[in-house]
Protein backbone atom coordinates (compact mmCIF):
# COMPACT_ATOMS: atom_id res chain seq x y z
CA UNK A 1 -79.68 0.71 -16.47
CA UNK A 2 -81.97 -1.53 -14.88
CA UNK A 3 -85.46 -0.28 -13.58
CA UNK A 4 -85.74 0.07 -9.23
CA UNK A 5 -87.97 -2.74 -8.32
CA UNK A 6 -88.54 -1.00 -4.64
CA UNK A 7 -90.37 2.67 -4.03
CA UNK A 8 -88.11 5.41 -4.28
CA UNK A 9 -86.72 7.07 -1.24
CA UNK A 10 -85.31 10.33 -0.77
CA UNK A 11 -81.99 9.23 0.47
CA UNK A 12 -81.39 7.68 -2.84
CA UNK A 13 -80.18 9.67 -5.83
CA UNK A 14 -83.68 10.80 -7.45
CA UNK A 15 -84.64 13.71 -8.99
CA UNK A 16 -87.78 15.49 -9.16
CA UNK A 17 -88.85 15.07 -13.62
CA UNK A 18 -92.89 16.11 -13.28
CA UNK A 19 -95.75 17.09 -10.70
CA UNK A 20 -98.78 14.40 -10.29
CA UNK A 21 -102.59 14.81 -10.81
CA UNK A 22 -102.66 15.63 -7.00
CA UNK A 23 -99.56 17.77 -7.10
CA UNK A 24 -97.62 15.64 -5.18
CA UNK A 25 -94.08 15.35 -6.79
CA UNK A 26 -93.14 12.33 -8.70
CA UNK A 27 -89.20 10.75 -8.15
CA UNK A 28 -87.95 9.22 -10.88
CA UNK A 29 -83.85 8.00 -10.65
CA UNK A 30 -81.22 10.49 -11.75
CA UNK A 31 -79.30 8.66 -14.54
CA UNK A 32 -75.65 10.28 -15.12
CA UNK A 33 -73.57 8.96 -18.02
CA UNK A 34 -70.46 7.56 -17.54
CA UNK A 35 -67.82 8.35 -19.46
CA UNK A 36 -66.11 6.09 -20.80
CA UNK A 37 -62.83 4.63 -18.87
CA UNK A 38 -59.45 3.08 -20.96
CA UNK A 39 -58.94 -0.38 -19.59
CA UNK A 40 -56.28 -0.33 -17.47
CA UNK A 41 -53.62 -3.01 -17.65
CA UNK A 42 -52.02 -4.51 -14.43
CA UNK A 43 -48.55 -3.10 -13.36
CA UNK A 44 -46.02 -5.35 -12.00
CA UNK A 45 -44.14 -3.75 -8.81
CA UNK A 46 -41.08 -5.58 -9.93
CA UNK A 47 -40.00 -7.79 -13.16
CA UNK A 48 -38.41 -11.01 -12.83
CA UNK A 49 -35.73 -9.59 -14.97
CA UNK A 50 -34.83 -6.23 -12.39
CA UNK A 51 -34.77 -9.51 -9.32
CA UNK A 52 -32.55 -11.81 -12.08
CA UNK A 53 -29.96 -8.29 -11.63
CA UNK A 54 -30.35 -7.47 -8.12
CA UNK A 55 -29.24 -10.91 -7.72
CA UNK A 56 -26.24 -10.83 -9.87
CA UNK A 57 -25.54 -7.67 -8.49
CA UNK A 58 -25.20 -9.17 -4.74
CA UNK A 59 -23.31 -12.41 -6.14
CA UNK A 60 -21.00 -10.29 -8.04
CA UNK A 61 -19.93 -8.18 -5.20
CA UNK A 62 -20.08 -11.05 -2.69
CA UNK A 63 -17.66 -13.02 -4.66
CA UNK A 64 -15.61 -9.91 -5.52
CA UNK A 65 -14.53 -9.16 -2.02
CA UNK A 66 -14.09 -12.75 -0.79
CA UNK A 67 -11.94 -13.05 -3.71
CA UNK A 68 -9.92 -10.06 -2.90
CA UNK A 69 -9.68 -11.13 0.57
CA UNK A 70 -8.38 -14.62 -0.33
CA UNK A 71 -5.75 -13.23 -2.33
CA UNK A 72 -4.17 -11.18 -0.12
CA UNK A 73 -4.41 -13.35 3.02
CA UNK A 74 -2.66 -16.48 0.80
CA UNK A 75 -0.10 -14.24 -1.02
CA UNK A 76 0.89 -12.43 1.35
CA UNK A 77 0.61 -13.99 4.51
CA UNK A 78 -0.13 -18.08 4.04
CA UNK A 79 2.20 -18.63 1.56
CA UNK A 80 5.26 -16.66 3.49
CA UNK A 81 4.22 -19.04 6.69
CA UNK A 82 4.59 -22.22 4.33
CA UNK A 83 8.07 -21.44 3.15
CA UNK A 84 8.82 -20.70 6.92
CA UNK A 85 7.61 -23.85 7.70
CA UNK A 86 9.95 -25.66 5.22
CA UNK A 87 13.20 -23.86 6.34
CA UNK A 88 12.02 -24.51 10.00
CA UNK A 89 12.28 -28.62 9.28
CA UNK A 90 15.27 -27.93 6.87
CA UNK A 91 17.03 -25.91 9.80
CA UNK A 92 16.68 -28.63 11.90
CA UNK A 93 19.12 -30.49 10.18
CA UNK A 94 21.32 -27.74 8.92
CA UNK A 95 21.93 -25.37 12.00
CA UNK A 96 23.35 -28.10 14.10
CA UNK A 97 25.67 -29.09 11.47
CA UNK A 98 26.55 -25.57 10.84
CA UNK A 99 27.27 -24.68 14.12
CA UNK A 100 29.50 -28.15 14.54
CA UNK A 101 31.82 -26.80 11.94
CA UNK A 102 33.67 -24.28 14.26
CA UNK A 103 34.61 -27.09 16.34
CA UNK A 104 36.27 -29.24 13.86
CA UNK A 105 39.44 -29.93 13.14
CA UNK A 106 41.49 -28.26 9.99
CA UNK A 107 42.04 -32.16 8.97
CA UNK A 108 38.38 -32.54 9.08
CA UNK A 109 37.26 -29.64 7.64
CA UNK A 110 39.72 -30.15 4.40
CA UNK A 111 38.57 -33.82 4.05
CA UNK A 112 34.90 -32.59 3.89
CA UNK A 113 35.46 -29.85 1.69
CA UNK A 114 37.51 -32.11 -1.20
CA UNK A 115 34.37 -34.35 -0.42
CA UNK A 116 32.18 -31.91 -1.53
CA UNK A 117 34.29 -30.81 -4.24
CA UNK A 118 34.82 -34.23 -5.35
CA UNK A 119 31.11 -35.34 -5.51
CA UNK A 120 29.20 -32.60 -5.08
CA UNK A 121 29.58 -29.45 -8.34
CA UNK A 122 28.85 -25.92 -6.58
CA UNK A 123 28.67 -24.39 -9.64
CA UNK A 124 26.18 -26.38 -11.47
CA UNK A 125 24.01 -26.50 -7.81
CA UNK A 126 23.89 -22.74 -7.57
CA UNK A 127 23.22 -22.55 -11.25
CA UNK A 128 20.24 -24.87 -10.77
CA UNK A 129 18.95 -23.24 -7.77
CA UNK A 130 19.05 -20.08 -8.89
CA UNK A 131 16.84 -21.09 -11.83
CA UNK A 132 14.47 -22.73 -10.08
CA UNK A 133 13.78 -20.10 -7.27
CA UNK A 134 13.33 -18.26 -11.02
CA UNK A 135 10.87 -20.22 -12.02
CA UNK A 136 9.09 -20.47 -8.96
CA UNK A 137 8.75 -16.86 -8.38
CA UNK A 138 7.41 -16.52 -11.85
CA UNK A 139 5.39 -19.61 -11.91
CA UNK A 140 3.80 -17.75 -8.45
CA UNK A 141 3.43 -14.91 -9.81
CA UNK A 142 1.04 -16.07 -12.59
CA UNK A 143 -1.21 -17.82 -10.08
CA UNK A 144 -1.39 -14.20 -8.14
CA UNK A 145 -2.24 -12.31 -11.54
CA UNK A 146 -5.09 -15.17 -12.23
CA UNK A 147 -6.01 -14.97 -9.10
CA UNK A 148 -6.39 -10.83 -9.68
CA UNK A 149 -7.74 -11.75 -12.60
CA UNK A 150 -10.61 -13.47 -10.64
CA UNK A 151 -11.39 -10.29 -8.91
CA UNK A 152 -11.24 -8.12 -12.09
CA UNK A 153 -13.91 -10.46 -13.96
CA UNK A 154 -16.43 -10.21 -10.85
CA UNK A 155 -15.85 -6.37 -10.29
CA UNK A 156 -16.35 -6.00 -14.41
CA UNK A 157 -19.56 -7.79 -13.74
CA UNK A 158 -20.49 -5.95 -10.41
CA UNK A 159 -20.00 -2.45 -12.88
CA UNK A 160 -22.20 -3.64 -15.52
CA UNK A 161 -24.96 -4.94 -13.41
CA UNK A 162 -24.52 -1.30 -11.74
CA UNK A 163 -24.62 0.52 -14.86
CA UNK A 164 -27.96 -1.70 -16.25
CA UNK A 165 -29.39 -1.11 -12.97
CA UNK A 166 -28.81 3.24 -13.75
CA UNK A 167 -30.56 2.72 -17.26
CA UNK A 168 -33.31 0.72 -16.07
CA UNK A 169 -34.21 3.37 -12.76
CA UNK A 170 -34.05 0.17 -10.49
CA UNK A 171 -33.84 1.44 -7.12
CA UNK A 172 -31.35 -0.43 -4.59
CA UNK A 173 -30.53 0.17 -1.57
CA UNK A 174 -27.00 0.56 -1.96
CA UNK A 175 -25.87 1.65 1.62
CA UNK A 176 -27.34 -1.19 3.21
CA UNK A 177 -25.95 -3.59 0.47
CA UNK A 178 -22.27 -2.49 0.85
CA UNK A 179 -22.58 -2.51 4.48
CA UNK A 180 -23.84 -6.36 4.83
CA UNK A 181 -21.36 -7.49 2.63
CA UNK A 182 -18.54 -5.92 3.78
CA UNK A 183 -19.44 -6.60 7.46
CA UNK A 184 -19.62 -10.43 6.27
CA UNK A 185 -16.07 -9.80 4.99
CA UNK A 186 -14.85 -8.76 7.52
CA UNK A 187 -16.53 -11.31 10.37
CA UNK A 188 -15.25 -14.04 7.43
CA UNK A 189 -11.61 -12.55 7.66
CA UNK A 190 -11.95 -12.54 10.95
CA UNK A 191 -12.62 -15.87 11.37
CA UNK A 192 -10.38 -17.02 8.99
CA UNK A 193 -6.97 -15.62 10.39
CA UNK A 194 -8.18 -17.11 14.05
CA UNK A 195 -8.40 -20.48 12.71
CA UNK A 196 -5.20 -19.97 10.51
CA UNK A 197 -3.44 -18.72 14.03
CA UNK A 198 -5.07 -21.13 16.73
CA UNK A 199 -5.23 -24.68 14.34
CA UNK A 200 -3.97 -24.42 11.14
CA UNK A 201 -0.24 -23.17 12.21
CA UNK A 202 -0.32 -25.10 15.45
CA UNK A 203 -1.06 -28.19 13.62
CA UNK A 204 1.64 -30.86 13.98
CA UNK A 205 3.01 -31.87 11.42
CA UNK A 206 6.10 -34.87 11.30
CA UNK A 207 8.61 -34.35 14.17
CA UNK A 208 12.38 -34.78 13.87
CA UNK A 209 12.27 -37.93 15.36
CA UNK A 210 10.12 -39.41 12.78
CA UNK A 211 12.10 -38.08 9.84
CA UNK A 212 15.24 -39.43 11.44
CA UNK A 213 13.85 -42.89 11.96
CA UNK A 214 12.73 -42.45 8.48
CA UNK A 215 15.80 -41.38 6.69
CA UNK A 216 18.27 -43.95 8.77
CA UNK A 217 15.57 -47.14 8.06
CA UNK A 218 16.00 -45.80 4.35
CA UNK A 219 19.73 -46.60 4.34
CA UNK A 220 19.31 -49.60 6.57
CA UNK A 221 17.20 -51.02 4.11
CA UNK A 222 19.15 -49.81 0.77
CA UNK A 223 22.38 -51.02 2.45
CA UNK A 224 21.81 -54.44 3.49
């Protein structure tokens, strides 16, 4: 310890050691050891590693419920309006003709039917249909189990990133997290089945018109 360079004074830490000649006290400083102190290293209030899973975490479980929610809006909803959609143009063909028939003749309606039997094979067209809506409902059904499939893989990863997050004592918030994402969920649903309702499904699409105009040039321009 270094030597004081100034007189003593009483408010510093000085003790009395020895009278003087005179009997006037002398001050000399009061040295204390210090014991001796472990170097401490720096803690970090939060690894790059615990932020790399917090973020996985929120990802994970972002992309988990939007996926959920996609699936069952398409599947059951979107895709159901599509096919409605097609039988609504179809229909505009088919339930005029349909409802003609009861005014026919007999004559008329047994020259059309030994037209159709002649060129057209009922057997072989219900044969084919009923393979294809086959295949289509299984071909459909595979996109829905990838599509769960999607969901599964993201909530495997949300569980994992939950259980790391127990081992390591990482403390989340996990009230607050479910709530934001699931309020974002639902606002995003929200939004998603007012646009479906107000543009997507009022959307024009080709008229009647045009696809008559397009199917009689077609034989116009085949036949001549």
């Amino acid at each position: 310890m270094r030597p004081i360079k100034r007189p003593p004074s009483y408010s510093d830490s000085f003790i009395v050691r020895s009278p003087s000649i005179n009997g006037t006290p002398v001050l000399e400083p009061l040295y204390i050891p210090l014991p001796d102190i472990p170097k401490i290293e720096p803690i970090e209030s939060k690894s790059n590693i615990d932020g790399y899973i917090l973020f996985v975490i929120k990802c994970s479980l972002h992309i988990l419920f939007i996926s959920s929610f996609e699936s069952i809006f398409y599947f059951l909803y979107v895709s159901q309006s599509e096919n409605a959609g097609i039988l609504k143009v179809i229909n505009a063909y088919y339930q005029p003709l349909i409802s003609n028939i009861g005014n026919w003749s007999n004559t008329s309606k047994a020259i059309v039917l030994d037209i159709l039997k002649y060129e057209l094979n009922k057997t072989a067209i219900d044969a084919a249909g009923s393979t294809a809506a086959t295949s289509r409902r299984i071909y459909n059904t595979s996109l829905m189990n990838l599509s769960i499939g999607y969901s599964i893989f993201f909530l495997g990863t949300f569980g994992i990133m939950c259980m790391t997050v127990y081992l390591k004592k990482v403390m989340i918030k996990w009230r607050k997290l479910f709530i934001e994402h699931l309020s974002f969920i639902v606002l995003l649903g929200l939004y998603e089945y007012f646009f479906y309702i107000t543009i997507i499904y009022k959307y024009t699409t080709m008229s009647t018109d045009e696809l008559n105009q397009y199917i009689v040039d077609g034989l116009y321009k085949a036949l001549n």
